[in-house]
N, C-alpha and C. Protein backbone atom coordinates (compact mmCIF):
# COMPACT_ATOMS: atom_id res chain seq x y z
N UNK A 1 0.83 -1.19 0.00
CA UNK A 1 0.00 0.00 0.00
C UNK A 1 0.88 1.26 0.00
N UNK A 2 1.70 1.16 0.86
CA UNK A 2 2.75 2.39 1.29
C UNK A 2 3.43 2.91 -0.39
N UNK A 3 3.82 1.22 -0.99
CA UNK A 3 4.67 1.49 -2.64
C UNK A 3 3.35 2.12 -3.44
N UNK A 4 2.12 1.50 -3.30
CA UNK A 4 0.93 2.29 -4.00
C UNK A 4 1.56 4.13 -4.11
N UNK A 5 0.91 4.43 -2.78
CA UNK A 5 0.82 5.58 -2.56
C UNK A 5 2.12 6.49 -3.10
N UNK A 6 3.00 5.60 -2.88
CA UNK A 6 4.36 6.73 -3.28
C UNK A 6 4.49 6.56 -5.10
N UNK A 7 3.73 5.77 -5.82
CA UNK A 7 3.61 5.78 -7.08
C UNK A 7 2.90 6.53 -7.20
N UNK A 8 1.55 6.77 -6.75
CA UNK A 8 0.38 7.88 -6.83
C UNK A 8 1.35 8.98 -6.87
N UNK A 9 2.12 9.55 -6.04
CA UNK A 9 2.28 10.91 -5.32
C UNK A 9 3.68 11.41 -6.59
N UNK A 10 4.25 10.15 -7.03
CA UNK A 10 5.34 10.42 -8.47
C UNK A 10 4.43 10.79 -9.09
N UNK A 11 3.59 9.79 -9.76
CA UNK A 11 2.60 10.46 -11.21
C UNK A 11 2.06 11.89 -10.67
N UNK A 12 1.46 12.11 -9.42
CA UNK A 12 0.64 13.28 -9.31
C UNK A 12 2.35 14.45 -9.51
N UNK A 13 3.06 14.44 -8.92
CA UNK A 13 3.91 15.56 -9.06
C UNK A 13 4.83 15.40 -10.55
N UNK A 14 4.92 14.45 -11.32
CA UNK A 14 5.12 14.34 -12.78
C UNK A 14 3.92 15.40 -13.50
N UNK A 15 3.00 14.87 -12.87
CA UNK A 15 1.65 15.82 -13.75
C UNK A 15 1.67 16.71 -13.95
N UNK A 16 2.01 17.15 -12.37
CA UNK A 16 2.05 18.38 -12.01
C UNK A 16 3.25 19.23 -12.92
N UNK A 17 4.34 18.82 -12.74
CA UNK A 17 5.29 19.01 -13.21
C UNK A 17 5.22 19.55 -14.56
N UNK A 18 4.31 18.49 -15.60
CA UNK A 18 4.19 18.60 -16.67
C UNK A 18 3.31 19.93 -17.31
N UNK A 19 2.32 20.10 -16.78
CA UNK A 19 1.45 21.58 -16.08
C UNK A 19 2.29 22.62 -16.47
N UNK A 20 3.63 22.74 -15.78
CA UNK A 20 4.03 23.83 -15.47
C UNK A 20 5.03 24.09 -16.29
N UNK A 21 5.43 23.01 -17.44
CA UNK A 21 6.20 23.52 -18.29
C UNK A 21 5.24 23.72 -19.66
N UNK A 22 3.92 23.57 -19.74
CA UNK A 22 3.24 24.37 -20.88
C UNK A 22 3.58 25.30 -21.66
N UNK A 23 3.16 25.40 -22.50
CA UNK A 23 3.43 26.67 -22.98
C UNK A 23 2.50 27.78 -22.97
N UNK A 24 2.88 29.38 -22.89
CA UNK A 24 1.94 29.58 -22.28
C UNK A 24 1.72 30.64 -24.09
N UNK A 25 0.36 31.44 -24.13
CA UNK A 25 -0.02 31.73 -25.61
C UNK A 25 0.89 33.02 -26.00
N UNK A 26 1.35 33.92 -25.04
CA UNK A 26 2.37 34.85 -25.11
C UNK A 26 3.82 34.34 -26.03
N UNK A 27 4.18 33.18 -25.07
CA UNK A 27 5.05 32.72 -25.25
C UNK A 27 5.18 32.23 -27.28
N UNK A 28 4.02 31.15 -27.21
CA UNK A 28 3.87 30.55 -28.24
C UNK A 28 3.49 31.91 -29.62
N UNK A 29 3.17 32.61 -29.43
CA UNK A 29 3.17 33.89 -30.53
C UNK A 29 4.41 34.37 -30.62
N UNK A 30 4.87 34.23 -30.05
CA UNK A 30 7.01 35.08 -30.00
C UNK A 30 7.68 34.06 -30.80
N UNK A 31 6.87 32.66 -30.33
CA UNK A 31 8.36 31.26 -31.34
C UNK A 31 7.35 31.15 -32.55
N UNK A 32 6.09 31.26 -32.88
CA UNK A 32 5.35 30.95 -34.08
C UNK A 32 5.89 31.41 -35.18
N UNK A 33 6.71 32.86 -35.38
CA UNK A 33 7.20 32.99 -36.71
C UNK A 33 8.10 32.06 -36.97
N UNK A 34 9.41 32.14 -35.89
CA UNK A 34 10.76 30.84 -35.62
C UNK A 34 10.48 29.60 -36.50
N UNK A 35 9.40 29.13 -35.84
CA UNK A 35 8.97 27.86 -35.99
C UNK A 35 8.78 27.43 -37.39
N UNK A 36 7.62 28.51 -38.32
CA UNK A 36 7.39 28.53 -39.42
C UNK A 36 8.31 28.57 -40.03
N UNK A 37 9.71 29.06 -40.06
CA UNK A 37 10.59 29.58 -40.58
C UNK A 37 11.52 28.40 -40.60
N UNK A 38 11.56 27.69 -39.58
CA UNK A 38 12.75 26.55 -39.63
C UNK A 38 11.59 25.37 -40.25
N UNK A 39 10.64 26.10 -40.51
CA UNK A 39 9.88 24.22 -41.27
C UNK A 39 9.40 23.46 -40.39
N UNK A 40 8.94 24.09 -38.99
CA UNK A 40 9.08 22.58 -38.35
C UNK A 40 7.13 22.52 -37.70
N UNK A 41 6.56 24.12 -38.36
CA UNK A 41 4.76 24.06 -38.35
C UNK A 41 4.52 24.72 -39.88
N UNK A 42 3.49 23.83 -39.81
CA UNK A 42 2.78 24.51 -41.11
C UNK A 42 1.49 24.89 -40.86
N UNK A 43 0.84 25.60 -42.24
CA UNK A 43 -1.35 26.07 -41.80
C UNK A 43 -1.66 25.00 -42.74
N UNK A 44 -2.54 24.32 -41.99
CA UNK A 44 -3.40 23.63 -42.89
C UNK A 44 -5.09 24.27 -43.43
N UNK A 45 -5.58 23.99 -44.48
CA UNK A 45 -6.85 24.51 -44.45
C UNK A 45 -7.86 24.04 -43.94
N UNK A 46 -7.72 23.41 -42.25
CA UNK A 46 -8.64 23.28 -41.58
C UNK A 46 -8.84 24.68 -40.68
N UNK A 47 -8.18 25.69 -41.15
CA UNK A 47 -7.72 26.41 -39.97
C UNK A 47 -6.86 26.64 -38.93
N UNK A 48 -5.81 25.45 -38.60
CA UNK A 48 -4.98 25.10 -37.36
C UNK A 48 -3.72 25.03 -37.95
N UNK A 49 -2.28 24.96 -36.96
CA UNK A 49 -1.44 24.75 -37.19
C UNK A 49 -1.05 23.50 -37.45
N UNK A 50 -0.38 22.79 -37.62
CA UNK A 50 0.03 21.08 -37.30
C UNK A 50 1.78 21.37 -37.81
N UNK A 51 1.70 20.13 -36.60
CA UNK A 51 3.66 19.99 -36.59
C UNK A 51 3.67 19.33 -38.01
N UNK A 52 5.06 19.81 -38.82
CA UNK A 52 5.60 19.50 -39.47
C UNK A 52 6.71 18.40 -39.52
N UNK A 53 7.73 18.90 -38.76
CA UNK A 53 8.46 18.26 -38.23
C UNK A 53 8.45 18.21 -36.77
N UNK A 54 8.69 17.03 -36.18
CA UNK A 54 8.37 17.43 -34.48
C UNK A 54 9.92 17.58 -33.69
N UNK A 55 10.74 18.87 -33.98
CA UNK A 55 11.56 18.59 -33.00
C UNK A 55 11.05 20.21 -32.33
N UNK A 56 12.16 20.50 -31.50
CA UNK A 56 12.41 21.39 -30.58
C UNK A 56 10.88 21.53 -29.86
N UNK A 57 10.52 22.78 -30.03
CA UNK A 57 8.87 23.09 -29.31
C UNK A 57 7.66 23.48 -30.24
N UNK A 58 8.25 22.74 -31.23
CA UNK A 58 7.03 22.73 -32.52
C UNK A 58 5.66 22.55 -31.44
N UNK A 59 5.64 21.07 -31.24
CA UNK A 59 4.34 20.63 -30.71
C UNK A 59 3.76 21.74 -29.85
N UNK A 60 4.23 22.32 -28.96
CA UNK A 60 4.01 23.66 -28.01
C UNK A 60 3.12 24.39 -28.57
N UNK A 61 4.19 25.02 -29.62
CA UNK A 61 3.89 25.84 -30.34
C UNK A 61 2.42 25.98 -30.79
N UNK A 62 2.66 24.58 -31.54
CA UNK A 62 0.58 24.06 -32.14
C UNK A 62 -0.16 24.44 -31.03
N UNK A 63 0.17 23.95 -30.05
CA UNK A 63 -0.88 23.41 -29.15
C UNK A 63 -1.75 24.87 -28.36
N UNK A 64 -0.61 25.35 -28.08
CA UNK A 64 -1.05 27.06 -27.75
C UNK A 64 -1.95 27.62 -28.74
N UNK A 65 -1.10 27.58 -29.98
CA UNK A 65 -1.57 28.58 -30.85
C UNK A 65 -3.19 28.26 -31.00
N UNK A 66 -3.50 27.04 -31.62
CA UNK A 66 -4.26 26.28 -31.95
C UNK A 66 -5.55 26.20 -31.06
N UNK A 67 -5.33 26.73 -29.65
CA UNK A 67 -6.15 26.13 -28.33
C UNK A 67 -6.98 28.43 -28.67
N UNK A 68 -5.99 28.62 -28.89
CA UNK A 68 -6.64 30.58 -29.33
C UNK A 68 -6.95 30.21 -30.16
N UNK A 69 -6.72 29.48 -31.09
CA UNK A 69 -7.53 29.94 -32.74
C UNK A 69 -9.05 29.19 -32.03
N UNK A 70 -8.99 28.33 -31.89
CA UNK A 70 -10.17 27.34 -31.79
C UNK A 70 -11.25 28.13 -30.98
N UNK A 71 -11.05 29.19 -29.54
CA UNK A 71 -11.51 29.78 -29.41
C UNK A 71 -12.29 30.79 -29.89
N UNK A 72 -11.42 31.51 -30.59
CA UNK A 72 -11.69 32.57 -31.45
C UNK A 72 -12.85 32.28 -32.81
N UNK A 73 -12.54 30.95 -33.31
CA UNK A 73 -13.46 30.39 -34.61
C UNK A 73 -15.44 30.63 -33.71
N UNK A 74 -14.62 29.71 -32.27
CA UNK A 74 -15.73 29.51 -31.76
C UNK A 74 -16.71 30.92 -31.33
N UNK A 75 -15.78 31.66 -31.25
CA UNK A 75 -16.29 32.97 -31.14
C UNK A 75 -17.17 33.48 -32.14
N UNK A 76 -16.63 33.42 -33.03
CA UNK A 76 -16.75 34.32 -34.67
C UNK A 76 -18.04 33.12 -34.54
N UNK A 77 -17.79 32.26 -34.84
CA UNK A 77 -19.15 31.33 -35.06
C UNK A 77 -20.25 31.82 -34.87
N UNK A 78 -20.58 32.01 -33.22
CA UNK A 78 -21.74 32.61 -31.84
C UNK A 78 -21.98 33.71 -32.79
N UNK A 79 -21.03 34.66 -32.78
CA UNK A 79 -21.69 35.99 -32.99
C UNK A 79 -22.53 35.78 -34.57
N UNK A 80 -21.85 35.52 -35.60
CA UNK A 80 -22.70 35.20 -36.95
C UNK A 80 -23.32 34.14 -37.01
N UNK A 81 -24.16 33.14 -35.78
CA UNK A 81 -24.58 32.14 -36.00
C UNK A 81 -24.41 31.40 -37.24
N UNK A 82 -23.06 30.69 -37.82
CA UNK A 82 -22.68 30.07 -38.63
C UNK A 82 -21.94 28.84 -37.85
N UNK A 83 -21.98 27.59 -38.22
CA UNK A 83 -21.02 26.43 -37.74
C UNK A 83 -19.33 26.68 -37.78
N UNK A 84 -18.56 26.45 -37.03
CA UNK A 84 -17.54 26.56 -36.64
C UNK A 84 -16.88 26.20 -37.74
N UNK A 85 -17.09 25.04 -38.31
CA UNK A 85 -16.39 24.61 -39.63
C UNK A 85 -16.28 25.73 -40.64
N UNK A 86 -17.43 26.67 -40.50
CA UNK A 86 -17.23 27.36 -41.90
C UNK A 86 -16.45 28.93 -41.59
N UNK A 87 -15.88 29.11 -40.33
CA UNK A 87 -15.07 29.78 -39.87
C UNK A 87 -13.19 29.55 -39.92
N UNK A 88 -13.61 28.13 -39.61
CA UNK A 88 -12.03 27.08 -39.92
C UNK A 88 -12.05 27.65 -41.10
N UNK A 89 -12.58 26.85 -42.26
CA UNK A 89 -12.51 26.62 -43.24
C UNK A 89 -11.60 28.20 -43.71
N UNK A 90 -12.66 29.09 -43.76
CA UNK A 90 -12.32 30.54 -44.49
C UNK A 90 -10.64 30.76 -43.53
N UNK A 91 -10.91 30.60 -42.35
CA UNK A 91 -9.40 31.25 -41.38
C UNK A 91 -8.06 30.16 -42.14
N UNK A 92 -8.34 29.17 -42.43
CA UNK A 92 -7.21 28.29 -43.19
C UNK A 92 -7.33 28.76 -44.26
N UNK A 93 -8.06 28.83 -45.33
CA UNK A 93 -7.86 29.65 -46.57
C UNK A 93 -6.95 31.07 -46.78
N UNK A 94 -7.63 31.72 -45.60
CA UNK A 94 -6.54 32.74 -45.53
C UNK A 94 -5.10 32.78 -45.00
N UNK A 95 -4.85 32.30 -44.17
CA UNK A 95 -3.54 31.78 -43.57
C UNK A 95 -2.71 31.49 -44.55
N UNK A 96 -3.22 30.28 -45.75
CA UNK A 96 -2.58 29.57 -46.72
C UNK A 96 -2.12 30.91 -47.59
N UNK A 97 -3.30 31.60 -47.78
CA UNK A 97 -2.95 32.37 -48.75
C UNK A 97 -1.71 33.36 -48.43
N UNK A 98 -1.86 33.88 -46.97
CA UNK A 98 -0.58 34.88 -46.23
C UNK A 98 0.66 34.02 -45.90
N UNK A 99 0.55 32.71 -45.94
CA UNK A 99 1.88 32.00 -45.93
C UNK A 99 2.41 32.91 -46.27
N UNK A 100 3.81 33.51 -46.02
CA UNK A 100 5.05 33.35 -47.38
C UNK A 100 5.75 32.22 -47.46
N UNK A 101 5.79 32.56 -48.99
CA UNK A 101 6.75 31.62 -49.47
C UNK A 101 8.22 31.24 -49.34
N UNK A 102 8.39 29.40 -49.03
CA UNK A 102 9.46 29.08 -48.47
C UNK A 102 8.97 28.45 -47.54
N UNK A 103 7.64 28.50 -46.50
CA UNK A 103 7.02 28.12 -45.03
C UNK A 103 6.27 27.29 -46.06
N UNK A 104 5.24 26.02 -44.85
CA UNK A 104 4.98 24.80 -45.21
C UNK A 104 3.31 25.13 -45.17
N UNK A 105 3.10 24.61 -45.99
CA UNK A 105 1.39 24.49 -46.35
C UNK A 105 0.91 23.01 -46.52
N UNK A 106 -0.43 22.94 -46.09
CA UNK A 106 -0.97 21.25 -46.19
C UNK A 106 -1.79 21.90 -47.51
N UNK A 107 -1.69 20.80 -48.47
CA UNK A 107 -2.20 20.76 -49.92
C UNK A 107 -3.00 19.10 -50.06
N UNK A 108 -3.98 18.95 -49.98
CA UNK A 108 -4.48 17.51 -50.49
C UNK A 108 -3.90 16.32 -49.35
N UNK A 109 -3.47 16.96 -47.30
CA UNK A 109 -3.27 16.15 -46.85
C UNK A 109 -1.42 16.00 -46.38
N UNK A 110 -0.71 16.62 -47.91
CA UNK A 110 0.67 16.95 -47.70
C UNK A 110 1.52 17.74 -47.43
N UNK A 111 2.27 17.90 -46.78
CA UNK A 111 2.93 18.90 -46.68
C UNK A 111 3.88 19.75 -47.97
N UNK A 112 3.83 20.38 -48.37
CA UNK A 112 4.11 21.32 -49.55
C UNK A 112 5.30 22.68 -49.39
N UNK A 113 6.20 23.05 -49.55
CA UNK A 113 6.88 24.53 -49.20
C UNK A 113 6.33 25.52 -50.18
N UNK A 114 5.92 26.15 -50.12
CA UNK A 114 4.94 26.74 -50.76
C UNK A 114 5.97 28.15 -51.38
């Protein structure tokens, strides 16, 4: 019971742990150009970011950015009573289109340098 508990109290302060190295959305807007730039996120035309390549704090990166956009769609949605999808949809269209070129775009599923 005693080994129970002291496994509980690792995972809970791992968790914890894990919590606190998040990224936070400040943060993740300062490395989002970086990121784009070394190739390692691209826009897809769902609207969202997705890792490209997964090293350094790509994944972060998404996950922040991605957790505001999703908000924000959801926002825009409410106010023009339109489905969220058709907010994605247009916010990835445009993204794709403001890429510059050289940064990674999803095309038909693939990743593309556009």
């Amino acid at each position: 019971m005693k080994r129970l508990l002291q496994m509980f109290a690792l995972a809970l302060v791992f968790g914890v742990s894990l919590s606190v190295f998040a990224m936070g959305l400040s943060e993740a807007k300062q490395k989002l150009d970086t990121v784009k730039q070394q190739g390692l996120v691209g826009e897809t035309p769902t609207g969202y970011l997705d890792v490209v390549r997964a090293e350094g704090q790509a994944r972060e990166v998404v996950e922040a950015i991605n957790s505001a956009r999703r908000d924000e769609y959801k926002r825009i949605a409410e106010k023009h009573n339109i489905p969220v999808t058709q907010v994605e949809t247009v916010a990835g269209k445009k993204a794709i289109e403001k890429t510059p070129d050289g940064q990674y775009i999803q095309v038909n599923g693939q990743w593309v340098k556009k």
